[in-house]
N, C-alpha and C. Protein backbone atom coordinates (compact mmCIF):
# COMPACT_ATOMS: atom_id res chain seq x y z
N UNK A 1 8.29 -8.97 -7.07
CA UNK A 1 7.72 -7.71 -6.60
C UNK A 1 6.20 -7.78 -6.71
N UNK A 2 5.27 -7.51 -5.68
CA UNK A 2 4.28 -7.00 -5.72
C UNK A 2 3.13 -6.25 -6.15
N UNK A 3 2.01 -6.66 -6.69
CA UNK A 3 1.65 -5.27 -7.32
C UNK A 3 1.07 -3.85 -6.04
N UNK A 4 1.47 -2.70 -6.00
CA UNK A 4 0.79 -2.10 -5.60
C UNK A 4 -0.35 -1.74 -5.36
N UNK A 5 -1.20 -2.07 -6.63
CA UNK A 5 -2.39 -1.56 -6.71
C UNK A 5 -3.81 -2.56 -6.76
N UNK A 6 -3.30 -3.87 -5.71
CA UNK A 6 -3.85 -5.01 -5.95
C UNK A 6 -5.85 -4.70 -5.69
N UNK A 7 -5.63 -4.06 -4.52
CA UNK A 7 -6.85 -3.67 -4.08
C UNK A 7 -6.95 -2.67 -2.68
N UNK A 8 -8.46 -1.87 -2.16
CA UNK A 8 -7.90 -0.87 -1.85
C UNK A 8 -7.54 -0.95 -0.15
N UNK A 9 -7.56 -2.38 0.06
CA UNK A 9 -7.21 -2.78 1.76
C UNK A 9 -5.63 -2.87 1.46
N UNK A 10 -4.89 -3.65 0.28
CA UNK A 10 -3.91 -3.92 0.34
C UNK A 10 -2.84 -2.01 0.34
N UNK A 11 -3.60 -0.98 -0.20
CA UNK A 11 -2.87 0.29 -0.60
C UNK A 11 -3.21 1.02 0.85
N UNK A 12 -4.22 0.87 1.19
CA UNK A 12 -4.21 1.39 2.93
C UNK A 12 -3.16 1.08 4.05
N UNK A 13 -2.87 -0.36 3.67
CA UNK A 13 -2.08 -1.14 4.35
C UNK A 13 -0.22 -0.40 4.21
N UNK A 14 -0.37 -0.37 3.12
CA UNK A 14 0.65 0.46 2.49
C UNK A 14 0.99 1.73 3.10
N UNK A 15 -0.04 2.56 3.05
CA UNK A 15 -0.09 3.92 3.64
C UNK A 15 0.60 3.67 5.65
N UNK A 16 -0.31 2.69 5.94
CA UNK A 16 -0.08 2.97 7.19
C UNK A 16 1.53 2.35 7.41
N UNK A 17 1.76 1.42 7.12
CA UNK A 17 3.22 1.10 7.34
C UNK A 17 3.73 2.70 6.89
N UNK A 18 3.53 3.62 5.72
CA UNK A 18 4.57 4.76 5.62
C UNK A 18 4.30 5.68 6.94
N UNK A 19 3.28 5.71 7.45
CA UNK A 19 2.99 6.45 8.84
C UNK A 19 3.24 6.30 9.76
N UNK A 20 3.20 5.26 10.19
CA UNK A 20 3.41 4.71 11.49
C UNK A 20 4.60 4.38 12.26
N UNK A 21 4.41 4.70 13.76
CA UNK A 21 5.72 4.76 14.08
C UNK A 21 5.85 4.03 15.35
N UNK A 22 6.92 3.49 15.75
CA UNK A 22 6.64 3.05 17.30
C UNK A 22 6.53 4.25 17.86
N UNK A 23 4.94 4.08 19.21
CA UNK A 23 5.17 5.37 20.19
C UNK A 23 3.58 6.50 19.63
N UNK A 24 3.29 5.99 18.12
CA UNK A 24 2.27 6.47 17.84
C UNK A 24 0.69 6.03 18.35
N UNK A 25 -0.63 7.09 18.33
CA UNK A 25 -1.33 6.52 18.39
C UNK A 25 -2.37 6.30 17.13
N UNK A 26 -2.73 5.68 16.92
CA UNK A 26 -3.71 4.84 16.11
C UNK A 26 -4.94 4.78 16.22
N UNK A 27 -5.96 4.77 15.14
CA UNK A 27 -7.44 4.25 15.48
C UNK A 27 -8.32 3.54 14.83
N UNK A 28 -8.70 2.45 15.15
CA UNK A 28 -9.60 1.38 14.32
C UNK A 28 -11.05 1.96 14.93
N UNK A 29 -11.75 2.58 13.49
CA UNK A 29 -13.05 3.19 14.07
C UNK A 29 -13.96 1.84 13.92
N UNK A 30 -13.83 0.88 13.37
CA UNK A 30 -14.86 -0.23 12.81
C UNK A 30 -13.87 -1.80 13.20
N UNK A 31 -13.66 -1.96 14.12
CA UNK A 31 -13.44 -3.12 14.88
C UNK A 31 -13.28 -4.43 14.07
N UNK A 32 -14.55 -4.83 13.95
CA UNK A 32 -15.04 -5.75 13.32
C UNK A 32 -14.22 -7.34 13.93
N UNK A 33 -13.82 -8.16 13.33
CA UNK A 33 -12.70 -9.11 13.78
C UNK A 33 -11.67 -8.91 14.20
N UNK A 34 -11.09 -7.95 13.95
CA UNK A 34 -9.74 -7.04 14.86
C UNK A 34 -8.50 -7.15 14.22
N UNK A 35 -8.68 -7.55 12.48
CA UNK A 35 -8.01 -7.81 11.26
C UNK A 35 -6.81 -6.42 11.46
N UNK A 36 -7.89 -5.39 11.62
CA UNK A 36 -6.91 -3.68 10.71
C UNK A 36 -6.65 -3.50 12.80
N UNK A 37 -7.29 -4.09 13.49
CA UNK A 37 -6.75 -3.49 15.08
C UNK A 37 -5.15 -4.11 15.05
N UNK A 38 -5.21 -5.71 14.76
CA UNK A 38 -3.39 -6.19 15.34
C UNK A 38 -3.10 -5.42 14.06
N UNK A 39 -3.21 -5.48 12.94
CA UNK A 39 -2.09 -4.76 12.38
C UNK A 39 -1.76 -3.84 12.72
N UNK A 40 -2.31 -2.82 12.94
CA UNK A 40 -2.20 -1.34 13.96
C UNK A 40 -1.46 -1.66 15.31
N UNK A 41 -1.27 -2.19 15.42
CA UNK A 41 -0.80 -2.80 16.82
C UNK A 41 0.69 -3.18 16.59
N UNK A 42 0.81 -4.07 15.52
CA UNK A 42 2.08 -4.09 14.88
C UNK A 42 3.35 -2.86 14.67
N UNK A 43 2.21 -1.85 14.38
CA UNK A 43 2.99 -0.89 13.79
C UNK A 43 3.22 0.09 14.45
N UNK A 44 2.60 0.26 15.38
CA UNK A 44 2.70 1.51 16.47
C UNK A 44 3.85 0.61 18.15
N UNK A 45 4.09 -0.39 17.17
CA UNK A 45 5.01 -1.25 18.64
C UNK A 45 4.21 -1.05 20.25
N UNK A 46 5.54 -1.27 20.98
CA UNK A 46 4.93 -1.69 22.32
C UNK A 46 4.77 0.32 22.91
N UNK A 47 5.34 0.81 22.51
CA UNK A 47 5.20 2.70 23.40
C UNK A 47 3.69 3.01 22.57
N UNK A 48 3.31 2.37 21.52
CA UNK A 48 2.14 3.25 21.32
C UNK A 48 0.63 2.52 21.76
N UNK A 49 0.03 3.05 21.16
CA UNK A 49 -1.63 2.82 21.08
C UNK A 49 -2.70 2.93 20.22
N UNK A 50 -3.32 1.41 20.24
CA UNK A 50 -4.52 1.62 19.16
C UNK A 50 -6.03 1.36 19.81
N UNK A 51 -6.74 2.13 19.53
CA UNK A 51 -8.10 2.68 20.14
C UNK A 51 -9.04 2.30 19.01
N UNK A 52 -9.67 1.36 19.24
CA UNK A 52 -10.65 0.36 18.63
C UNK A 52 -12.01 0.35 18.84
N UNK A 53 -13.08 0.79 17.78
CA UNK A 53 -14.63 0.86 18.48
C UNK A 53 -15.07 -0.28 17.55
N UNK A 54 -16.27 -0.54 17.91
CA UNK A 54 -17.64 -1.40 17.37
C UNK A 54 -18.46 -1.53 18.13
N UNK A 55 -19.59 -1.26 18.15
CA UNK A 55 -20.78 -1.61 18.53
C UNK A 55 -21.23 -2.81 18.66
N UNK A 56 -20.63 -4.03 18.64
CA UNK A 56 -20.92 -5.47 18.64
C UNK A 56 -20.13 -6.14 19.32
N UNK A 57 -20.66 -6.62 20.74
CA UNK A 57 -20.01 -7.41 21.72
C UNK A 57 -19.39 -8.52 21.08
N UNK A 58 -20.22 -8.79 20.16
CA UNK A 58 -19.05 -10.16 19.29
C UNK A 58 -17.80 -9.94 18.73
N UNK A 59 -17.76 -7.69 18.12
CA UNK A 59 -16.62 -7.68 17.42
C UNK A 59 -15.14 -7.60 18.56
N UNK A 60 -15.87 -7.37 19.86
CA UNK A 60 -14.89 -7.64 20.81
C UNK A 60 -14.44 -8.35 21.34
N UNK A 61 -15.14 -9.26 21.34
CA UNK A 61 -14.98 -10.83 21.79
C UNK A 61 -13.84 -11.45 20.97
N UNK A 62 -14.25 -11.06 19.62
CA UNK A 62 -13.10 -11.55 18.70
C UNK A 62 -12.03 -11.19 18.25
N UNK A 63 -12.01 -9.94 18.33
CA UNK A 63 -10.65 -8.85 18.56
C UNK A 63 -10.29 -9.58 19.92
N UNK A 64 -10.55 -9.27 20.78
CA UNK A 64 -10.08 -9.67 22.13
C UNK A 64 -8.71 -10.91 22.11
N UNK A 65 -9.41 -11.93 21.68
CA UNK A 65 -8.78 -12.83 21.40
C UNK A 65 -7.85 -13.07 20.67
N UNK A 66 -7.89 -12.27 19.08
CA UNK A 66 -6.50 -12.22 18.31
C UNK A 66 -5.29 -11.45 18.63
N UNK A 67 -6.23 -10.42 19.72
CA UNK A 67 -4.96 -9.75 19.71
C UNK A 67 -4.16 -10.14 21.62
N UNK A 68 -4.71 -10.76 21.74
CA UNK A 68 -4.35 -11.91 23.25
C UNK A 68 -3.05 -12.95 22.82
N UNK A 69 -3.75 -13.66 21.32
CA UNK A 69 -2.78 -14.58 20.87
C UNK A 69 -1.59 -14.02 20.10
N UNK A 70 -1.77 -12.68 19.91
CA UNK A 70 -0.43 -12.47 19.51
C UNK A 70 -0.13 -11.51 21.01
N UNK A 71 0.00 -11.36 21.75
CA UNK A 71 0.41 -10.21 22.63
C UNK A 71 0.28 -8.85 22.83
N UNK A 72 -0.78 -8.12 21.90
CA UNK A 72 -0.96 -6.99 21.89
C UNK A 72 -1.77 -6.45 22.68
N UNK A 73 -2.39 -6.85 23.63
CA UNK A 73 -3.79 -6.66 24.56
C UNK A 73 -3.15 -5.30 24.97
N UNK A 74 -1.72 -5.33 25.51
CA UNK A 74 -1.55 -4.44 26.41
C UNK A 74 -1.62 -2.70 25.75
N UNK A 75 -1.16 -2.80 24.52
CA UNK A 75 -1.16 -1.69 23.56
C UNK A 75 -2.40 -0.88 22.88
N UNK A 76 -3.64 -1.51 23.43
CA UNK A 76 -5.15 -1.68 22.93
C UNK A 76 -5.91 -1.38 23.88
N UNK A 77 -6.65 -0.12 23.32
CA UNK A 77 -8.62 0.04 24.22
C UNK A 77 -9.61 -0.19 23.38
N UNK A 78 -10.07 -1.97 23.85
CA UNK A 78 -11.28 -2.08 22.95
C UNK A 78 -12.16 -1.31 23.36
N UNK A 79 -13.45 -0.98 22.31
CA UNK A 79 -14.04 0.24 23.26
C UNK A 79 -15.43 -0.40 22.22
N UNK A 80 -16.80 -0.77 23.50
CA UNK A 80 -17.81 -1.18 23.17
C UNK A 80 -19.20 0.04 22.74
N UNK A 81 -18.69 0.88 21.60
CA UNK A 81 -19.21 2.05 21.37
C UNK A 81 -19.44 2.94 20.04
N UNK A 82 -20.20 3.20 19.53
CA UNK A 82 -20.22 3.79 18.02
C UNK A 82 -18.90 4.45 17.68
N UNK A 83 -18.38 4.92 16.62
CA UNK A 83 -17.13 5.29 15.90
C UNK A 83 -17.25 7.12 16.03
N UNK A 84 -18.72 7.50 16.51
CA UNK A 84 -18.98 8.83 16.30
C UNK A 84 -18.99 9.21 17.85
N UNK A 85 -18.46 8.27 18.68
CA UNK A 85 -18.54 9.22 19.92
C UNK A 85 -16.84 8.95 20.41
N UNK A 86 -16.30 9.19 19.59
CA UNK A 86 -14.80 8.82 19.74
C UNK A 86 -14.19 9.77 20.83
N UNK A 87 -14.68 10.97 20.71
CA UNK A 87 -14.26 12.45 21.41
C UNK A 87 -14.76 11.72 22.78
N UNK A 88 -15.24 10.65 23.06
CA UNK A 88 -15.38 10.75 24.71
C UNK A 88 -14.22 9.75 25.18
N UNK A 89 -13.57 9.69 24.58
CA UNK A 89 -12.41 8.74 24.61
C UNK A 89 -10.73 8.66 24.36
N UNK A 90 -10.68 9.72 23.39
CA UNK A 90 -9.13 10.47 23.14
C UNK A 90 -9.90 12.06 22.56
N UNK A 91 -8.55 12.39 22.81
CA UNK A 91 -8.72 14.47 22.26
C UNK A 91 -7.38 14.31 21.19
N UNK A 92 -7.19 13.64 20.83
CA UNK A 92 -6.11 14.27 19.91
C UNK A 92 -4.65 13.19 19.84
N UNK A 93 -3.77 13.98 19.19
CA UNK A 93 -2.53 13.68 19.09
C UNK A 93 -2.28 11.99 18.15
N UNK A 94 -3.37 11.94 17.64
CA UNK A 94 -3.90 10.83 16.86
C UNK A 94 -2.90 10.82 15.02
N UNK A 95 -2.03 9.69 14.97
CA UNK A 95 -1.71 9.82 13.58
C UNK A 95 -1.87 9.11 12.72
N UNK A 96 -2.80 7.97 12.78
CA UNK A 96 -4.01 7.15 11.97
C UNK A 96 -5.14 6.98 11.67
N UNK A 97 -6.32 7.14 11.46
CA UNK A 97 -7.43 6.75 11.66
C UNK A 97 -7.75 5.62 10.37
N UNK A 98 -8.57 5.02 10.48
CA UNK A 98 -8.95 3.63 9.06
C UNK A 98 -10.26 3.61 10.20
N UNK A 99 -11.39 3.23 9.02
CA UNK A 99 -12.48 2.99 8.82
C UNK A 99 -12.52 1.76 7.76
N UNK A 100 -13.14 0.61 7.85
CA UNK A 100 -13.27 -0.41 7.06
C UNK A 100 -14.79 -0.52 6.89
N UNK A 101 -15.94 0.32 6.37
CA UNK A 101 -17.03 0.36 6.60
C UNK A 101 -17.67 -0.72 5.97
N UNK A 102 -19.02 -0.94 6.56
CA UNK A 102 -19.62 -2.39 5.76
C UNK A 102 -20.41 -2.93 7.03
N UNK A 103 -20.60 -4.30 7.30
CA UNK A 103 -21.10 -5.04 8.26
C UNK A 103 -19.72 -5.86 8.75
N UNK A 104 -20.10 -6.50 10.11
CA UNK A 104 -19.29 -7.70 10.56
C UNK A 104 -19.15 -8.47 9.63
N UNK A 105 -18.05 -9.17 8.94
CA UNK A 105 -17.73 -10.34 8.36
C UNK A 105 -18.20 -11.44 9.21
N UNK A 106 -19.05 -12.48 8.39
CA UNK A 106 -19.53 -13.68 9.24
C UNK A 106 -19.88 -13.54 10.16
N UNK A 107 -20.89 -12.23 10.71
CA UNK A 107 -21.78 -11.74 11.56
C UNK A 107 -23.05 -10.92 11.25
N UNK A 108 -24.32 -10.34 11.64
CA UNK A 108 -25.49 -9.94 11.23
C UNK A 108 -25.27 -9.10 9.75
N UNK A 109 -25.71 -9.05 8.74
CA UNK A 109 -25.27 -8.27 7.55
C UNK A 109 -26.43 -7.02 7.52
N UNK A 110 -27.29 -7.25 8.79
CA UNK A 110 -28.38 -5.75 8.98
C UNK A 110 -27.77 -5.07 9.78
N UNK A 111 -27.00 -5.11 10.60
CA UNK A 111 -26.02 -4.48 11.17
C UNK A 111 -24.79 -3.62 10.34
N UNK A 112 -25.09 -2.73 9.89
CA UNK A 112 -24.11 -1.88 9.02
C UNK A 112 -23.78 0.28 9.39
N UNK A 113 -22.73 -0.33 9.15
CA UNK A 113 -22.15 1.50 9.61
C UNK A 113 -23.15 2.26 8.99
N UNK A 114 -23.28 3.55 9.24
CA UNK A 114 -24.03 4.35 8.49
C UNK A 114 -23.91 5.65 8.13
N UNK A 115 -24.00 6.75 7.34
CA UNK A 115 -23.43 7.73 6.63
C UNK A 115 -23.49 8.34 7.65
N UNK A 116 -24.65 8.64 8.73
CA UNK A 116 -25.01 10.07 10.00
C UNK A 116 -23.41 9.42 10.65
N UNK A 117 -23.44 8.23 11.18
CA UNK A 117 -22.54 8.25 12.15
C UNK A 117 -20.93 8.09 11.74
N UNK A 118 -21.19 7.37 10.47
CA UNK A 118 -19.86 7.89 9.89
C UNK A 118 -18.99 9.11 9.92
N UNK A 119 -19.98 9.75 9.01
CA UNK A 119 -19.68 11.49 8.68
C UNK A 119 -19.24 11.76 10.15
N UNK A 120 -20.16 11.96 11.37
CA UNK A 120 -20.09 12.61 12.49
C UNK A 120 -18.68 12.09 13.42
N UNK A 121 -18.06 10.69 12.95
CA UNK A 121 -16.53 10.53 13.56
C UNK A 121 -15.89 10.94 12.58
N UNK A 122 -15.86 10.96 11.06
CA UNK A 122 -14.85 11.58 10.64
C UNK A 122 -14.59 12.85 10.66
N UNK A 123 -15.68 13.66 11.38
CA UNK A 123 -15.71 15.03 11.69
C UNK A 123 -14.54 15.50 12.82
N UNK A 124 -14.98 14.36 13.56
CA UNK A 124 -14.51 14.58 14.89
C UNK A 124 -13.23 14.13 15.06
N UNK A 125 -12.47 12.82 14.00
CA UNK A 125 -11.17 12.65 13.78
C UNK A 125 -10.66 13.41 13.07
N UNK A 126 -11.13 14.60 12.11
CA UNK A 126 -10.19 15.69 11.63
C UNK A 126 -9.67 16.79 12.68
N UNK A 127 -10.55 16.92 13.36
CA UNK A 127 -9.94 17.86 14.77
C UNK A 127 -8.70 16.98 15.84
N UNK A 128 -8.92 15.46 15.65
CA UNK A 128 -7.53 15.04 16.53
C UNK A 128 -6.51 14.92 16.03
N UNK A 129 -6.29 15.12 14.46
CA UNK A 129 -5.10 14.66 13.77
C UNK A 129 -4.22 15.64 13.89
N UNK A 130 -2.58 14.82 14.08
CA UNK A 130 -1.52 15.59 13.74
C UNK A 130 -0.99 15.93 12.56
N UNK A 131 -0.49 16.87 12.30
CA UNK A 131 -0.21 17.37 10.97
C UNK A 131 0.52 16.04 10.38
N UNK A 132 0.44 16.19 9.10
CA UNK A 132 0.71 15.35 7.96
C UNK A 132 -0.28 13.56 8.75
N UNK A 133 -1.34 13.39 9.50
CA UNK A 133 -1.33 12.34 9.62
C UNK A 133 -3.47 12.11 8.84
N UNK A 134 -3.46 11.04 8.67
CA UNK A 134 -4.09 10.57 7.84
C UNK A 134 -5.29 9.97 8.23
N UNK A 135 -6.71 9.94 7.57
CA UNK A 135 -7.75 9.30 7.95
C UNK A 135 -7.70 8.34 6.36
N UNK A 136 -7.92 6.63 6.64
CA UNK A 136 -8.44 6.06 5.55
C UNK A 136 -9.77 5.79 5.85
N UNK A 137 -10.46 5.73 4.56
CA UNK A 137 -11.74 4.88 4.91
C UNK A 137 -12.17 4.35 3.30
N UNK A 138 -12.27 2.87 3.77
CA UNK A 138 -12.36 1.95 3.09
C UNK A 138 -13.96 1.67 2.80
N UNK A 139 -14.59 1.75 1.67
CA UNK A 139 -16.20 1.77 1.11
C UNK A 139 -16.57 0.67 0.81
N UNK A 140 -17.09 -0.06 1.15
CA UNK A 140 -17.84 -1.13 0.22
C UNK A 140 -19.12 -0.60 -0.29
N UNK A 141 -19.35 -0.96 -1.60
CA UNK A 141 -20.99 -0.24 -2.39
C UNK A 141 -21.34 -1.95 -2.73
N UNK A 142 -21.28 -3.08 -2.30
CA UNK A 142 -22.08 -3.91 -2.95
C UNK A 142 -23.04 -4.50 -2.43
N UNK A 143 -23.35 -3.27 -0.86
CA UNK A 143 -24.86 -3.13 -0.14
C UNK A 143 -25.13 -1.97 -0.50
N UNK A 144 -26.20 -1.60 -0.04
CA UNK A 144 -27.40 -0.57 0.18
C UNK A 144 -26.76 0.71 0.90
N UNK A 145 -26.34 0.47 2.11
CA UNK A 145 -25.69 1.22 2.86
C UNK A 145 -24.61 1.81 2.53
N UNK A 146 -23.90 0.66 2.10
CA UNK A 146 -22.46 0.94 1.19
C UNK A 146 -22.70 2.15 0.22
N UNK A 147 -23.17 2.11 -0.29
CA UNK A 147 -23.86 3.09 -1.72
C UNK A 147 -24.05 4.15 -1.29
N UNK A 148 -24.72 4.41 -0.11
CA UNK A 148 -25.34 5.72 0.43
C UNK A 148 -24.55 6.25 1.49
N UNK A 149 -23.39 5.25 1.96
CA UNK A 149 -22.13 6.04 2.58
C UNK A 149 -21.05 6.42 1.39
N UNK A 150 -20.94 6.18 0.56
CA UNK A 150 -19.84 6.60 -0.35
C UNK A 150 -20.20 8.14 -1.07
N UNK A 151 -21.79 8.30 -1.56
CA UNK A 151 -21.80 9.18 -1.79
C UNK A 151 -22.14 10.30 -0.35
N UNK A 152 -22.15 10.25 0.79
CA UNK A 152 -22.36 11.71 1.64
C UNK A 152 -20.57 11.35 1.62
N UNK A 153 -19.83 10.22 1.73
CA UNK A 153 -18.13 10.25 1.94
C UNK A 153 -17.98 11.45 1.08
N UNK A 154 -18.33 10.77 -0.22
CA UNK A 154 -17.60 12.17 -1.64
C UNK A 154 -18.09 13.45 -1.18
N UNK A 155 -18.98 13.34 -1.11
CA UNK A 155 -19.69 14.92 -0.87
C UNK A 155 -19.03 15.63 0.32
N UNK A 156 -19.05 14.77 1.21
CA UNK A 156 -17.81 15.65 2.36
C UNK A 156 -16.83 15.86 2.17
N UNK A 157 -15.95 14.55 2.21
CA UNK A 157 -14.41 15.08 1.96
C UNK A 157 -14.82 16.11 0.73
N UNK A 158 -15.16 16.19 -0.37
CA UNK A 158 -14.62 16.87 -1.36
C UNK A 158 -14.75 18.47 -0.78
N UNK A 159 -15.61 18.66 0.19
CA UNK A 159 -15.73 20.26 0.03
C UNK A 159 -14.64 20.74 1.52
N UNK A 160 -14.00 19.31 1.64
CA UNK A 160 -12.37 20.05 2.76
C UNK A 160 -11.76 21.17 2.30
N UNK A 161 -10.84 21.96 3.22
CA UNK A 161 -10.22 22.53 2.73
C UNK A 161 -9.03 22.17 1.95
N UNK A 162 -8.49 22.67 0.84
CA UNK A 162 -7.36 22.17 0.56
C UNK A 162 -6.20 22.43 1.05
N UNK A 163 -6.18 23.95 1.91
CA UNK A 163 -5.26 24.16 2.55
C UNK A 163 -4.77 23.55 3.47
N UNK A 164 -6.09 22.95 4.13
CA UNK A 164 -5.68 21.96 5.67
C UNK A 164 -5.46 20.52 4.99
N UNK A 165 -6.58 19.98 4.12
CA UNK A 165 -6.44 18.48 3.99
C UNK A 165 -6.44 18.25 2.41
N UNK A 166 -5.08 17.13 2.45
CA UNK A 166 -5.31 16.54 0.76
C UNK A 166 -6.40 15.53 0.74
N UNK A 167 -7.35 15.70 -0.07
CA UNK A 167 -8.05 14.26 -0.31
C UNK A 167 -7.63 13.70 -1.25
N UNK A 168 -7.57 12.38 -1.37
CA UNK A 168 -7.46 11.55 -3.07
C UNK A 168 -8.37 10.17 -2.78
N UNK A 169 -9.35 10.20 -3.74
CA UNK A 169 -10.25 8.80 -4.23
C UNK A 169 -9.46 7.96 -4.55
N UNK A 170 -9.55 6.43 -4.41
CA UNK A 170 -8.43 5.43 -5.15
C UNK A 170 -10.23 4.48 -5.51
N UNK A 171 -10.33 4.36 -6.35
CA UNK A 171 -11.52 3.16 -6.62
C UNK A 171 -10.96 2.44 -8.35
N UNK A 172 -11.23 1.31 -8.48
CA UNK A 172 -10.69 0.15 -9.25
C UNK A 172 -11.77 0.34 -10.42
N UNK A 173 -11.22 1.20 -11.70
CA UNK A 173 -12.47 0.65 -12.69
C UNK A 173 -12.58 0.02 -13.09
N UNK A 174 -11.63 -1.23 -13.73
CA UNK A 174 -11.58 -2.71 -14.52
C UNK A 174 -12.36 -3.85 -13.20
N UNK A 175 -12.02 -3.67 -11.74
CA UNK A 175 -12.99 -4.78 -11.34
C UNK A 175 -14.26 -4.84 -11.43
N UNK A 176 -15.01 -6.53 -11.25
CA UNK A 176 -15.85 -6.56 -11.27
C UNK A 176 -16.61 -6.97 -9.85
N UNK A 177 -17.74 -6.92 -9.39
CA UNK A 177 -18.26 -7.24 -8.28
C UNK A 177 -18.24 -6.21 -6.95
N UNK A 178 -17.88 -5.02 -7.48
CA UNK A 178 -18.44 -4.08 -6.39
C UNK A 178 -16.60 -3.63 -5.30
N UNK A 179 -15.22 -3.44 -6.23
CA UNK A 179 -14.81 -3.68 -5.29
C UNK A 179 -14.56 -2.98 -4.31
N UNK A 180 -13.97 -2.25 -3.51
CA UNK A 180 -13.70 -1.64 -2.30
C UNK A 180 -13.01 -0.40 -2.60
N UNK A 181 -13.60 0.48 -2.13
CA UNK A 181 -12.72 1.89 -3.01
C UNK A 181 -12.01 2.28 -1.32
N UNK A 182 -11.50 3.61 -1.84
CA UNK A 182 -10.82 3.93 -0.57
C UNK A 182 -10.39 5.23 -1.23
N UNK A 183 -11.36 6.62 0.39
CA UNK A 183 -10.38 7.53 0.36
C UNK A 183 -9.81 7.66 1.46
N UNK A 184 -8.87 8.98 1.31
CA UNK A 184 -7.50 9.01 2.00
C UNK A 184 -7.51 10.44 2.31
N UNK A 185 -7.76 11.17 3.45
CA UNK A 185 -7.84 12.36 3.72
C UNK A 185 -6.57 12.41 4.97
N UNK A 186 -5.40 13.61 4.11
CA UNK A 186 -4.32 13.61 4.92
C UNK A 186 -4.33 15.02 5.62
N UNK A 187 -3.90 15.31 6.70
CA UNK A 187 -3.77 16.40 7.45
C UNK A 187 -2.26 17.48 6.44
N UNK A 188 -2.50 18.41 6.18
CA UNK A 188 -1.61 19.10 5.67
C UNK A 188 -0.79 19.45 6.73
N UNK A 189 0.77 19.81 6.41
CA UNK A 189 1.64 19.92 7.53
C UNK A 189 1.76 21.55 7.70
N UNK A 190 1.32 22.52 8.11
CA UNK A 190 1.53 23.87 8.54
C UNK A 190 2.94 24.17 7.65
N UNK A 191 3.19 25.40 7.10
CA UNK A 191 4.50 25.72 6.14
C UNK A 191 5.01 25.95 7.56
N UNK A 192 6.07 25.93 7.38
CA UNK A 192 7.05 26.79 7.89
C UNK A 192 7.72 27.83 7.87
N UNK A 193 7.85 29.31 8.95
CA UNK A 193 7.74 30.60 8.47
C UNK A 193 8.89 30.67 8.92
């Protein structure tokens, strides 16, 4: 058996397998190599869809390709465009979102997400979500940027409503080297009257 709580890509990973469904749609706001796009792709089968941004013709180039060699092209809109202008691209009916914030892996490391444009798609992915469905976003603090997106992250999510959205922090205090925290803002499901 596995540990659960290995780290906070492996507990995201987790989450979305409990969400996901064939037929659903999906969203990779941070592209990057197209690592969290095929998995999303995996999981939403051939009826659904995953809607993929980055700002870096390279992170498409290389998504492009992994998800060619496994067969998923057809299930996928790479989309060559910041994470905060998502609204010009779907309205809704969305039951994933993941953010992997940071720079390209083995690409420019001055090139990094940033808190304005962060904040301003996760704004805009709380208005597309379906009830009970979920935004992750994954922090790295062992840049500059990293640091100064985690704290406007806390400061936002925390002042959600609780009625509409659960938040929960997951961050590792025994590691060492900066590791990857992750929150988890879920859409509350309307009671039933």
């Amino acid at each position: 058996m596995k540990n659960i709580f290995k780290n906070a890509i492996e507990i995201s990973k987790g989450i979305c397998k409990s969400k996901l469904k064939n037929g659903d749609i999906a969203v990779d706001c941070t592209m990057g190599n197209g690592n969290d796009t095929a998995f999303l792709c995996s999981l939403v089968g051939e009826k659904g869809k995953v809607y993929a941004f980055d700002i870096q013709e390279e992170a498409l180039i290389n998504t492009s390709k992994r998800l060619e060699a496994l067969n998923f092209l057809e299930r996928t809109k790479l989309i060559c465009d910041g994470h905060q202008n998502i609204d010009k691209y779907l309205m809704g009916n969305v039951k994933l979102v993941i953010f992997n914030l940071g720079y390209l892996p083995k690409g420019n490391h001055e090139i990094t997400t940033t808190k304005e444009t962060t904040i301003e798609a996760v704004q805009k992915c709380l208005g597309m979500l379906e009830p009970n469905a979920v935004i992750l976003i994954i922090i790295y603090t062992g840049h500059e940027n990293g640091k100064i997106e985690k704290e406007a992250l806390e400061s936002f999510s925390s002042t959600l409503n609780q009625k509409e959205y659960n938040v929960a922090k997951i961050s590792f205090t025994n590691q060492i080297n900066n590791p990857p925290e992750l929150i988890c803002i879920e859409k509350v499901c309307p009671k039933k009257v």
